[in-house]
Protein backbone atom coordinates (compact mmCIF):
# COMPACT_ATOMS: atom_id res chain seq x y z
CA UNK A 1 148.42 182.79 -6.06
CA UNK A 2 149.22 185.03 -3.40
CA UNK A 3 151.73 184.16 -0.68
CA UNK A 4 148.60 183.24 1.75
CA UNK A 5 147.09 181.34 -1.16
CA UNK A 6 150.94 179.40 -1.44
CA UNK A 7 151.16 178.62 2.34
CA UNK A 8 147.57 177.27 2.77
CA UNK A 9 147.75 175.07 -0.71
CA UNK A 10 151.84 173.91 -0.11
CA UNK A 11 150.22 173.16 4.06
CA UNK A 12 147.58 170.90 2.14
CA UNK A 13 149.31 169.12 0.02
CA UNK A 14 151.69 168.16 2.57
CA UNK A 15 149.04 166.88 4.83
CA UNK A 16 147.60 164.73 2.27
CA UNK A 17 150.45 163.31 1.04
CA UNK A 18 151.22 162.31 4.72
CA UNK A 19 147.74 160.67 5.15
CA UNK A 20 147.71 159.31 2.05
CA UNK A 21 150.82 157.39 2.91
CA UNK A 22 150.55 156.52 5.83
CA UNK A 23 146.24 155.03 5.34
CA UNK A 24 147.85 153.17 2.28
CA UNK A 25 150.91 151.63 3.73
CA UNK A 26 148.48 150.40 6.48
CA UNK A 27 145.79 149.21 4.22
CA UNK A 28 148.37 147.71 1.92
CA UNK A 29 150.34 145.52 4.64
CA UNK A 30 147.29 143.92 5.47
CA UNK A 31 146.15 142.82 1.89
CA UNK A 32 150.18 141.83 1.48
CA UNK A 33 149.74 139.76 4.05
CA UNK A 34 147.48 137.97 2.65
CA UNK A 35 149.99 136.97 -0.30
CA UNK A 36 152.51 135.72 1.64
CA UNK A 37 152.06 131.95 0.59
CA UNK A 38 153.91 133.40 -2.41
CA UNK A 39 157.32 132.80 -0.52
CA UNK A 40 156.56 130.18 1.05
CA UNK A 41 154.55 127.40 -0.17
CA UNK A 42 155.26 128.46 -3.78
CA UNK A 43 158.93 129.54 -3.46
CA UNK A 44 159.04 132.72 -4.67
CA UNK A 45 161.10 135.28 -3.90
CA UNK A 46 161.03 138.50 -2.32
CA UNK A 47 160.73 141.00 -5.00
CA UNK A 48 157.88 138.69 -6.86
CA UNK A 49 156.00 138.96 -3.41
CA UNK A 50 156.64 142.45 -3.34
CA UNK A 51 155.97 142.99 -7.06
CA UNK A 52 152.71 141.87 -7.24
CA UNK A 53 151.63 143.00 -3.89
CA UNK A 54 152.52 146.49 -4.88
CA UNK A 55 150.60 146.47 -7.90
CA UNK A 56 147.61 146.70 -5.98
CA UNK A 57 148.98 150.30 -4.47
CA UNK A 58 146.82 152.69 -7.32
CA UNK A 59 143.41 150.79 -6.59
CA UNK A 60 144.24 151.71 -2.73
CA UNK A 61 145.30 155.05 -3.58
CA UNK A 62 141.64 155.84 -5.57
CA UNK A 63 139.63 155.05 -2.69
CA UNK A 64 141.93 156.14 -0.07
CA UNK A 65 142.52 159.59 -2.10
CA UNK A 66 139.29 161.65 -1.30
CA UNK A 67 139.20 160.78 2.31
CA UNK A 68 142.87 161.65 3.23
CA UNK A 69 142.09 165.10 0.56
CA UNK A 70 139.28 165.55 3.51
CA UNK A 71 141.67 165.04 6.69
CA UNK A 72 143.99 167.12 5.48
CA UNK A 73 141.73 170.18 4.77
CA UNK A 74 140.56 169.27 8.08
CA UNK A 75 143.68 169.62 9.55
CA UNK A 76 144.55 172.65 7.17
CA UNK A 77 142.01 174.56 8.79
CA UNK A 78 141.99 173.18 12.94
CA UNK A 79 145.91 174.57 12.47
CA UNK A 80 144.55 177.63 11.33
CA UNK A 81 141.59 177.96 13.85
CA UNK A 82 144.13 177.70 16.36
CA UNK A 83 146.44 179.70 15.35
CA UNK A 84 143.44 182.24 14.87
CA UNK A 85 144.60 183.27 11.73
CA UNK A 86 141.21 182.87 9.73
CA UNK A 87 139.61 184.85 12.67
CA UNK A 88 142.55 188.12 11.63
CA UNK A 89 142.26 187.12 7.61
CA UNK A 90 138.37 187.43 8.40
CA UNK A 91 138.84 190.50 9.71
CA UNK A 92 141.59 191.58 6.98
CA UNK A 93 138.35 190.91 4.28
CA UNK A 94 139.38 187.51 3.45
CA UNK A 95 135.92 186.06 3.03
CA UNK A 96 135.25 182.52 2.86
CA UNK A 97 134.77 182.21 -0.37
CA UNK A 98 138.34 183.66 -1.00
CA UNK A 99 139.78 181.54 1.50
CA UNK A 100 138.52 178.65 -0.21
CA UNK A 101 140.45 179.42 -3.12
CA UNK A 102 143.81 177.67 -2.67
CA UNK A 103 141.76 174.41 -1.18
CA UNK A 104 139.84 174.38 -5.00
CA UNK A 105 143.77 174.64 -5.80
CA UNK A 106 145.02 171.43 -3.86
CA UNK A 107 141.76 169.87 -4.76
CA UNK A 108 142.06 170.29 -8.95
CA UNK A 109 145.78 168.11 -8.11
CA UNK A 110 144.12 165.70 -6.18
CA UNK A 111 141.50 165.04 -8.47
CA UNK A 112 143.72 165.16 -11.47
CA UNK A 113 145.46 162.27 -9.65
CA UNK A 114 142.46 160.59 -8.91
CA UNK A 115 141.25 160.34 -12.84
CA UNK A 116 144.47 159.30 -14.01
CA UNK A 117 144.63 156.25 -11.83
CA UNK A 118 141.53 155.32 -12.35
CA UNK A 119 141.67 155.32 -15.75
CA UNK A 120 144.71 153.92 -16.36
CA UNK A 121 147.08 152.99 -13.38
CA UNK A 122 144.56 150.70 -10.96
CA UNK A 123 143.33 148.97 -13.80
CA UNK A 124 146.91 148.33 -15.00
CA UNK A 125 147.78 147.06 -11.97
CA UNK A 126 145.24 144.53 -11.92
CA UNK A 127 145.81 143.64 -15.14
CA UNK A 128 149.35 143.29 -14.39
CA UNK A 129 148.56 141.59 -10.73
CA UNK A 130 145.97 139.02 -12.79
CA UNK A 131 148.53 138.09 -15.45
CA UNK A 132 151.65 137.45 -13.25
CA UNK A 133 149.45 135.55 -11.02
CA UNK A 134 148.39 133.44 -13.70
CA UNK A 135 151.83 132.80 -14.91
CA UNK A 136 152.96 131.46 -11.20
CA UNK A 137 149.96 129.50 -10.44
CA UNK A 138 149.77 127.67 -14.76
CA UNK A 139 153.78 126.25 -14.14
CA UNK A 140 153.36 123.06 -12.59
CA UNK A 141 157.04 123.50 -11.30
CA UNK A 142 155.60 125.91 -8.46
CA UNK A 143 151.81 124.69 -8.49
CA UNK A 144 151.96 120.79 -8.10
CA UNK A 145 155.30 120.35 -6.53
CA UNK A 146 154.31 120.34 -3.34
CA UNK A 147 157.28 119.35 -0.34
CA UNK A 148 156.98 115.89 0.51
CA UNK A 149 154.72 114.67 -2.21
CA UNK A 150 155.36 112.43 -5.04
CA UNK A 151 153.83 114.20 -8.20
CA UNK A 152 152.69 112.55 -10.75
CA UNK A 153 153.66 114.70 -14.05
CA UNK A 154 153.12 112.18 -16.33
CA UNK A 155 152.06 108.42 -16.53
CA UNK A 156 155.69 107.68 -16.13
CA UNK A 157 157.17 110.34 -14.94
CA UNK A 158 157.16 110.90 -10.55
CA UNK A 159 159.01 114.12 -8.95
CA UNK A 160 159.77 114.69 -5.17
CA UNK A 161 161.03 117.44 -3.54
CA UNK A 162 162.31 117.63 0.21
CA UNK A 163 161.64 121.60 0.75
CA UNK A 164 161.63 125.21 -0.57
CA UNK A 165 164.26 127.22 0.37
CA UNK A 166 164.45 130.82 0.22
CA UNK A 167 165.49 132.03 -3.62
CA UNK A 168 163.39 129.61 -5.31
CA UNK A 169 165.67 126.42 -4.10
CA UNK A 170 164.36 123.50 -4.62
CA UNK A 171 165.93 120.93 -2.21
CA UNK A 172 166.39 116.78 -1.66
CA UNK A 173 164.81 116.20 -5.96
CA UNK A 174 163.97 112.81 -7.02
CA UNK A 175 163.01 111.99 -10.20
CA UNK A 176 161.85 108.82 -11.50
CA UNK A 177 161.66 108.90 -15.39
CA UNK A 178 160.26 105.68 -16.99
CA UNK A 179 159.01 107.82 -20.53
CA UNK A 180 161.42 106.27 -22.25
CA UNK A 181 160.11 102.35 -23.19
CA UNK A 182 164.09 101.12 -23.52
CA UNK A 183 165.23 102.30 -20.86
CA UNK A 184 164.45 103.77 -16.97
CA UNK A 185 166.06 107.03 -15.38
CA UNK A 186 166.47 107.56 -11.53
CA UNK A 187 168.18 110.94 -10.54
CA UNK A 188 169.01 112.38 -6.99
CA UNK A 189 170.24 115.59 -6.44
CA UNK A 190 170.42 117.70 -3.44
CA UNK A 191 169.09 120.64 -4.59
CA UNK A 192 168.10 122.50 -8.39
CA UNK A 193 166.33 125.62 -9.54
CA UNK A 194 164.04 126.36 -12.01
CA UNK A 195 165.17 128.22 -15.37
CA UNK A 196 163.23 130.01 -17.55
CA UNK A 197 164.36 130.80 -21.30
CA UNK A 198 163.45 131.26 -24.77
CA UNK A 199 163.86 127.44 -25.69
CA UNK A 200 161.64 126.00 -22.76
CA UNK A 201 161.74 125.86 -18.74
CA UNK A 202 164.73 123.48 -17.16
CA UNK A 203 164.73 122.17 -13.75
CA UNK A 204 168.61 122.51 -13.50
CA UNK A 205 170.17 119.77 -10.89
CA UNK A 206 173.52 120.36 -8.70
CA UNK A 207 175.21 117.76 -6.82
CA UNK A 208 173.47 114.64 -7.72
CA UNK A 209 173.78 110.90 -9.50
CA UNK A 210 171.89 109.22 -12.55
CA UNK A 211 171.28 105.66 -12.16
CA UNK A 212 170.22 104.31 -16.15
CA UNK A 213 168.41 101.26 -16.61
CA UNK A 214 168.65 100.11 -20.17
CA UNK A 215 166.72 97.03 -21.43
CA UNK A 216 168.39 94.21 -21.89
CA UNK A 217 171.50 95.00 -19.43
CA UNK A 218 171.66 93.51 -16.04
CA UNK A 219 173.66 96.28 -14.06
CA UNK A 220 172.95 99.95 -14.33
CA UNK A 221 174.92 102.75 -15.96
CA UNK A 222 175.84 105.65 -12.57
CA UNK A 223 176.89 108.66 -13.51
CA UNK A 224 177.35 111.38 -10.88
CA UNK A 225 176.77 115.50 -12.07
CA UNK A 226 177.84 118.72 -10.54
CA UNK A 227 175.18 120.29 -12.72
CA UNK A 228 172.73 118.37 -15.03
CA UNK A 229 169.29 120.26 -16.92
CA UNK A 230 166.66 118.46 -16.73
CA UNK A 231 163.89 119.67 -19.43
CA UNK A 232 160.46 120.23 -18.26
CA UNK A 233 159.07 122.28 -21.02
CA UNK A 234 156.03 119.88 -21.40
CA UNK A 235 154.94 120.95 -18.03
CA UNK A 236 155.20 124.64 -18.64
CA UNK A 237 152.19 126.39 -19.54
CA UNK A 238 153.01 129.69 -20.26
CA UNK A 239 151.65 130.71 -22.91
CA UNK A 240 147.70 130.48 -21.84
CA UNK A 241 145.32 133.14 -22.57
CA UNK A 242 144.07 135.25 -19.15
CA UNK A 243 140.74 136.49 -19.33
CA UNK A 244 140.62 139.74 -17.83
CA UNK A 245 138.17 141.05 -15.90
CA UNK A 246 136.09 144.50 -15.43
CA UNK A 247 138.38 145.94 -13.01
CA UNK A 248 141.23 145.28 -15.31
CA UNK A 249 139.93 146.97 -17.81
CA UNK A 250 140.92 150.91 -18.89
CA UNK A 251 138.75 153.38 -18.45
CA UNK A 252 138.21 153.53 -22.85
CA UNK A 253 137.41 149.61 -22.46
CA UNK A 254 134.32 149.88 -20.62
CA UNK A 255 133.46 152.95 -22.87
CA UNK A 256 133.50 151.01 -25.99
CA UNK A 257 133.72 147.14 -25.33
CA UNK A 258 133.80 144.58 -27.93
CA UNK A 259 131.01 143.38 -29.50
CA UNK A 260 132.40 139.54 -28.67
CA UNK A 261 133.29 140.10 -25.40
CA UNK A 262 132.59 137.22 -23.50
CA UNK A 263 132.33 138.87 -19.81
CA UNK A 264 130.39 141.79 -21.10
CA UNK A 265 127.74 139.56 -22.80
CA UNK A 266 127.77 138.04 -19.01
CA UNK A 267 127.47 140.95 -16.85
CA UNK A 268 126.80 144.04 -18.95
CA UNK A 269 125.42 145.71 -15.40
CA UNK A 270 128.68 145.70 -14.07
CA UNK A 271 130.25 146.79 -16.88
CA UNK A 272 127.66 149.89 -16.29
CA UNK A 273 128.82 150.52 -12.47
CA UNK A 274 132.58 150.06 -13.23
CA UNK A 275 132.11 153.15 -15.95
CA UNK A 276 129.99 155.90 -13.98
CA UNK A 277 132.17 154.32 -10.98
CA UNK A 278 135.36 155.60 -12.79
CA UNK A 279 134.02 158.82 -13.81
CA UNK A 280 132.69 160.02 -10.39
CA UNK A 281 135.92 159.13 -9.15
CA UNK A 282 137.62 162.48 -9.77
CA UNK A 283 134.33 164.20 -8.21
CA UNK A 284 134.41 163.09 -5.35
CA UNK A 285 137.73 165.23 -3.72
CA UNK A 286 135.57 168.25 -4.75
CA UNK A 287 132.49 166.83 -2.95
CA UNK A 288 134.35 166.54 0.12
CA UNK A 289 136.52 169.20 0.26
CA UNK A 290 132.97 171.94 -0.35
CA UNK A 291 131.75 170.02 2.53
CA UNK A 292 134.61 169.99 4.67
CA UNK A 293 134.88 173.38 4.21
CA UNK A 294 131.40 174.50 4.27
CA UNK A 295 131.03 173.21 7.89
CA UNK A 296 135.23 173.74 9.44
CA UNK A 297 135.80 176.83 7.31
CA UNK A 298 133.75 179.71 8.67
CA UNK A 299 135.81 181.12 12.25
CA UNK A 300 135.49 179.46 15.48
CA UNK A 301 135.17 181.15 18.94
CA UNK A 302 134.26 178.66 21.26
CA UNK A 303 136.27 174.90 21.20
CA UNK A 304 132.10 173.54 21.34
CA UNK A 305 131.18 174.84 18.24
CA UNK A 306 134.71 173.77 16.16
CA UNK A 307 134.22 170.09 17.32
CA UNK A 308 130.27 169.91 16.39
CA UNK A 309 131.59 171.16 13.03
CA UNK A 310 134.16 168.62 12.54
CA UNK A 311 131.79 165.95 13.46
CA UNK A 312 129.34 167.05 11.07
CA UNK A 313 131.91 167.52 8.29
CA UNK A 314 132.70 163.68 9.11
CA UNK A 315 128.50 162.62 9.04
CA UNK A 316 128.47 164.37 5.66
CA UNK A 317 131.02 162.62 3.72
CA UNK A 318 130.84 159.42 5.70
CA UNK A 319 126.88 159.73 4.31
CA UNK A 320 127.86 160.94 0.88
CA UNK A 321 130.13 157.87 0.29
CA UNK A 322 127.70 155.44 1.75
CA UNK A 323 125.30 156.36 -0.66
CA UNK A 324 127.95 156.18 -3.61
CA UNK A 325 128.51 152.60 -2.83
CA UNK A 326 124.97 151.56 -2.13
CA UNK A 327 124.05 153.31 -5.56
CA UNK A 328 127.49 151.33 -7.34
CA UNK A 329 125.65 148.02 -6.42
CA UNK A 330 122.66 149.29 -7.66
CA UNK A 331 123.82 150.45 -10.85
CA UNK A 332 124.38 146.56 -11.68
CA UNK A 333 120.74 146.15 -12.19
CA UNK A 334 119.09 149.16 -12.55
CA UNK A 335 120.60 151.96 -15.28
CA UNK A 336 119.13 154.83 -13.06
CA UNK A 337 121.41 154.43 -9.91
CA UNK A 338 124.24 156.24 -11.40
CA UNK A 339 121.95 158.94 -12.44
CA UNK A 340 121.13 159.45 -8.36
CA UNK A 341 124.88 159.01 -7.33
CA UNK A 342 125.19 161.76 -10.10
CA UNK A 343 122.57 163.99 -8.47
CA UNK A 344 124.26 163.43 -5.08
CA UNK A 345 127.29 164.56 -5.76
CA UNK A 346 126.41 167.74 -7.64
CA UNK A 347 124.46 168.34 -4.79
CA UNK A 348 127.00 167.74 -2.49
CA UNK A 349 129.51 169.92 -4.21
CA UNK A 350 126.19 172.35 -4.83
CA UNK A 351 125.15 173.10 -1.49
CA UNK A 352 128.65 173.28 0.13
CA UNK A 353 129.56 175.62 -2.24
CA UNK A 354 126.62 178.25 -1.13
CA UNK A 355 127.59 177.59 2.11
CA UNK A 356 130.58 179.10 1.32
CA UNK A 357 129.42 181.90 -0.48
CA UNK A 358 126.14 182.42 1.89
CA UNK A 359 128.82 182.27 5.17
CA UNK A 360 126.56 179.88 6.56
CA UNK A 361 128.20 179.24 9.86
CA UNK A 362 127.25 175.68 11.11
CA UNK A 363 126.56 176.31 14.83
CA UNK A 364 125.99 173.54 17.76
CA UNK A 365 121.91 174.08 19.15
CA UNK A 366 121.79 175.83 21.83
CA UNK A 367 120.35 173.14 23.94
CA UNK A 368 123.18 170.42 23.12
CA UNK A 369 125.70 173.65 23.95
CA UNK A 370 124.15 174.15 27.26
CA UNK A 371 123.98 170.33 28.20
CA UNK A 372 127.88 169.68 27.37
CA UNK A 373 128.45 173.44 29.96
CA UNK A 374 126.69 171.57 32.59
CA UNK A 375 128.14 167.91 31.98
CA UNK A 376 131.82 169.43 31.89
CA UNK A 377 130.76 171.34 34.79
CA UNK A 378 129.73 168.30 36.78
CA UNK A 379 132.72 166.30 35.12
CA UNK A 380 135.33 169.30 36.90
CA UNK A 381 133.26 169.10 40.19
CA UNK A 382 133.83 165.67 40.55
CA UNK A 383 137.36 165.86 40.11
CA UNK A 384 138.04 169.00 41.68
CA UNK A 385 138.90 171.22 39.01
CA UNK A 386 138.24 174.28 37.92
CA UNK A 387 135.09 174.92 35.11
CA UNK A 388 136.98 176.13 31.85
CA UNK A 389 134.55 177.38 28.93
C-alpha cells in the first residue's frame, strides 16, 4: 500500500470503529435496560447485570457491522469530495477502480470480523447469556423469594424476607422450620446472604435468634447468633440441563447437527436460515461498500449531484438488506430463499463493481436538478438572500 492507499484505509477504519461504537453502545443500553429487574427484584449485583447484558455485544456488533462499514466509506469519501482531493487524484490518473483499492482493504478486516463473530463469538454469547440466565432464574433463593411474601419451600418449611438490598442482601429473614417431627425451629435475623460452594448453597444469617421447640418440653431453647448457615441445598437446582437453541449454536453445529437433536427434528427450516444466514454474513460489508462506492465514489462538481448520490447509496443497501431479511424468513420454509439472497448479493457486489470499473457516474435527472434550482431559488427570494448554485 502506498501512502494514499495508508491514509484512505487508516481514515476508514477509524470511522467505523467510531460508528460502530457509538450505534452499539446505543443499541445495547436499550436492550440492557430491559434486564434491569436483575438488580432489583432478583438481587443481583452490578457486574452480573453487566455480565450478561454484555454478552449480547457480538450479536449487535454482526448486524450493526456492515452498516457502520457503509457510513464510514460514506464519510471516507464526502471528506474527500470536499477536500477535492479525488477531483486532483482523478486528474493525477487515479481511476476509480484504483481508488477503490484501500476500501476492498478496510473491507477484507471488516468482514474478517464479521465471520468470526458469527461463527463463534455471538453464538457464544448466547450460549453463555442462556446458561447464566438459567442458573439465576432455577435457584429458588433468587426466583421464589419474593419481598414480603411467605414462601412456601417445603410442606414445613416457610421463608420471609423484608427486602433486597444492593450486593445481594437479603434483609428482615424469617424462617419457620417444622421438617423436623421432634422438634420446631423459628429463626430471625436481620439480614443474610446467599453462599455458593462445592458442598451445597447456604443462606448464611447475621445478627439473629433461634427459638427451638422440642417435643415434650414446655419452654423453648433461645439461642442468639452473630452468624449462623442455614443449608438450603435442597432448593438449589443447579445442576439442570439448558437446552440450547439455534442462535446458540456455532457456526460447525448447524453444519453438521446431531442426528438426536431434539430442536432440529422440530424446526429443521430454521436450522436452514440460521446457516446461509451465518455465511452471507461476511458478504455483506463487500455488498455495501461496491455500492457505496459505485454511486459516492466517482468526483462531484455540483453539491446536487453528491447528495442524490448519497441518497441512492442509502436506497441501495437499505433495499439490499430488506430483501436479506425477507428472504431469512423465507428460507424457514422454502430451501430456495437462500439461493435468491445468494443471487442478490453477488449481484450486488457484481454490478457495483462494474460501476467502478465502467466509471459509471450516477448523475441527478436533469429535470429533478432543474426543479431543486428553481425551489432554492424561490426558497432565497423569500428570505431575501442571495441564489447560490
Amino acid at each position: 500500500m502506498g501512502s494514499i492507499d495508508r491514509y484512505i484505509f487508516r481514515t476508514t477504519l477509524a470511522s467505523f470503529a467510531l460508528v460502530l461504537v457509538s450505534l452499539t453502545g446505543v443499541i445495547w443500553i436499550t436492550q440492557a435496560l430491559r434486564g434491569i429487574d436483575l438488580m432489583t427484584s432478583q438481587g443481583q449485583t452490578i457486574l452480573t447485570f453487566l455480565g450478561i447484558t454484555g454478552l449480547v455485544i457480538p450479536a449487535l456488533i454482526l448486524i450493526i457491522s456492515p452498516i457502520a462499514l457503509m457510513i464510514a466509506i460514506s464519510h471516507t469519501l464526502n471528506k474527500l469530495a470536499t477536500d477535492s482531493e479525488i477531483i486532483v487524484m482523478n486528474a493525477a490518473g487515479f481511476s476509480p477502480f484504483r481508488l477503490f483499492y484501500p476500501f476492498f482493504y478496510a473491507t477484507c478486516v471488516v468482514a474478517l470480523l464479521v465471520a468470526f463473530i458469527a461463527a463463534y463469538l455471538a453464538p457464544d454469547g448466547m450460549r453463555r447469556i442462556k446458561q447464566w440466565d438459567a442458573e439465576i432464574t432455577a435457584d429458588v433463593l433468587t426466583n421464589i423469594l419474593q419481598p414480603g411474601r411467605f414462601a412456601q419451600l417445603d410442606q414445613n418449611l416457610t421463608i420471609r424476607i423484608r427486602e433486597r438490598q444492593p450486593g445481594g442482601i437479603l434483609a428482615g429473614i424469617f424462617i419457620d422450620d417444622r421438617r423436623d417431627p421432634k422438634e420446631r425451629n423459628s429463626i430471625v435475623a436481620e439480614r443474610g446472604t446467599v453462599v455458593k460452594s462445592g458442598d451445597g448453597s447456604f443462606l448464611v444469617l447475621e445478627d439473629g435468634n433461634l427459638q427451638r421447640f422440642e417435643t415434650g418440653k414446655r419452654d423453648p431453647a433461645l439461642v442468639t447468633f452473630s452468624r449462623h448457615a442455614f443449608d438450603m441445598s435442597k432448593f438449589s437446582n443447579q445442576g439442570h440441563d439448558v437446552t440450547l437453541g439455534i442462535r446458540e449454536r456455532y457456526l460447525w453445529e448447524l453444519f453438521s447437527p446431531a442426528e438426536n437433536d431434539s430442536v432440529y427434528k422440530q424446526v429443521p427450516g430454521q436450522f436452514r436460515s440460521e446457516l446461509h444466514d451465518r455465511i452471507m454474513a461476511p458478504l455483506y460489508p463487500f455488498a455495501f461498500a461496491a455500492l457505496t462506492f459505485a454511486f459516492l465514489g466517482a468526483p462531484r462538481t455540483t453539491r446536487q449531484s453528491r447528495n442524490f448520490s448519497i441518497g441512492g447509496s442509502i436506497l441501495a443497501v437499505f433495499g439490499l438488506r430488506m430483501a436479506g431479511f425477507a428472504c431469512s424468513v423465507m428460507a424457514v420454509k422454502s430451501p430456495l430463499a437462500p439461493l435468491i439472497q445468494y443471487a442478490m448479493l453477488f449481484a450486488a457486489i457484481g454490478g457495483g463493481l462494474w460501476m467502478i470499473i465502467a466509471g459509471v457516474v450516477v448523475e441527478p435527472p436533469p429535470a429533478l436538478l432543474e426543479a431543486i434550482n428553481r425551489s432554492n431559488a424561490r426558497i432565497a427570494r423569500l428570505f431575501g438572500r442571495p441564489v447560490t448554485a
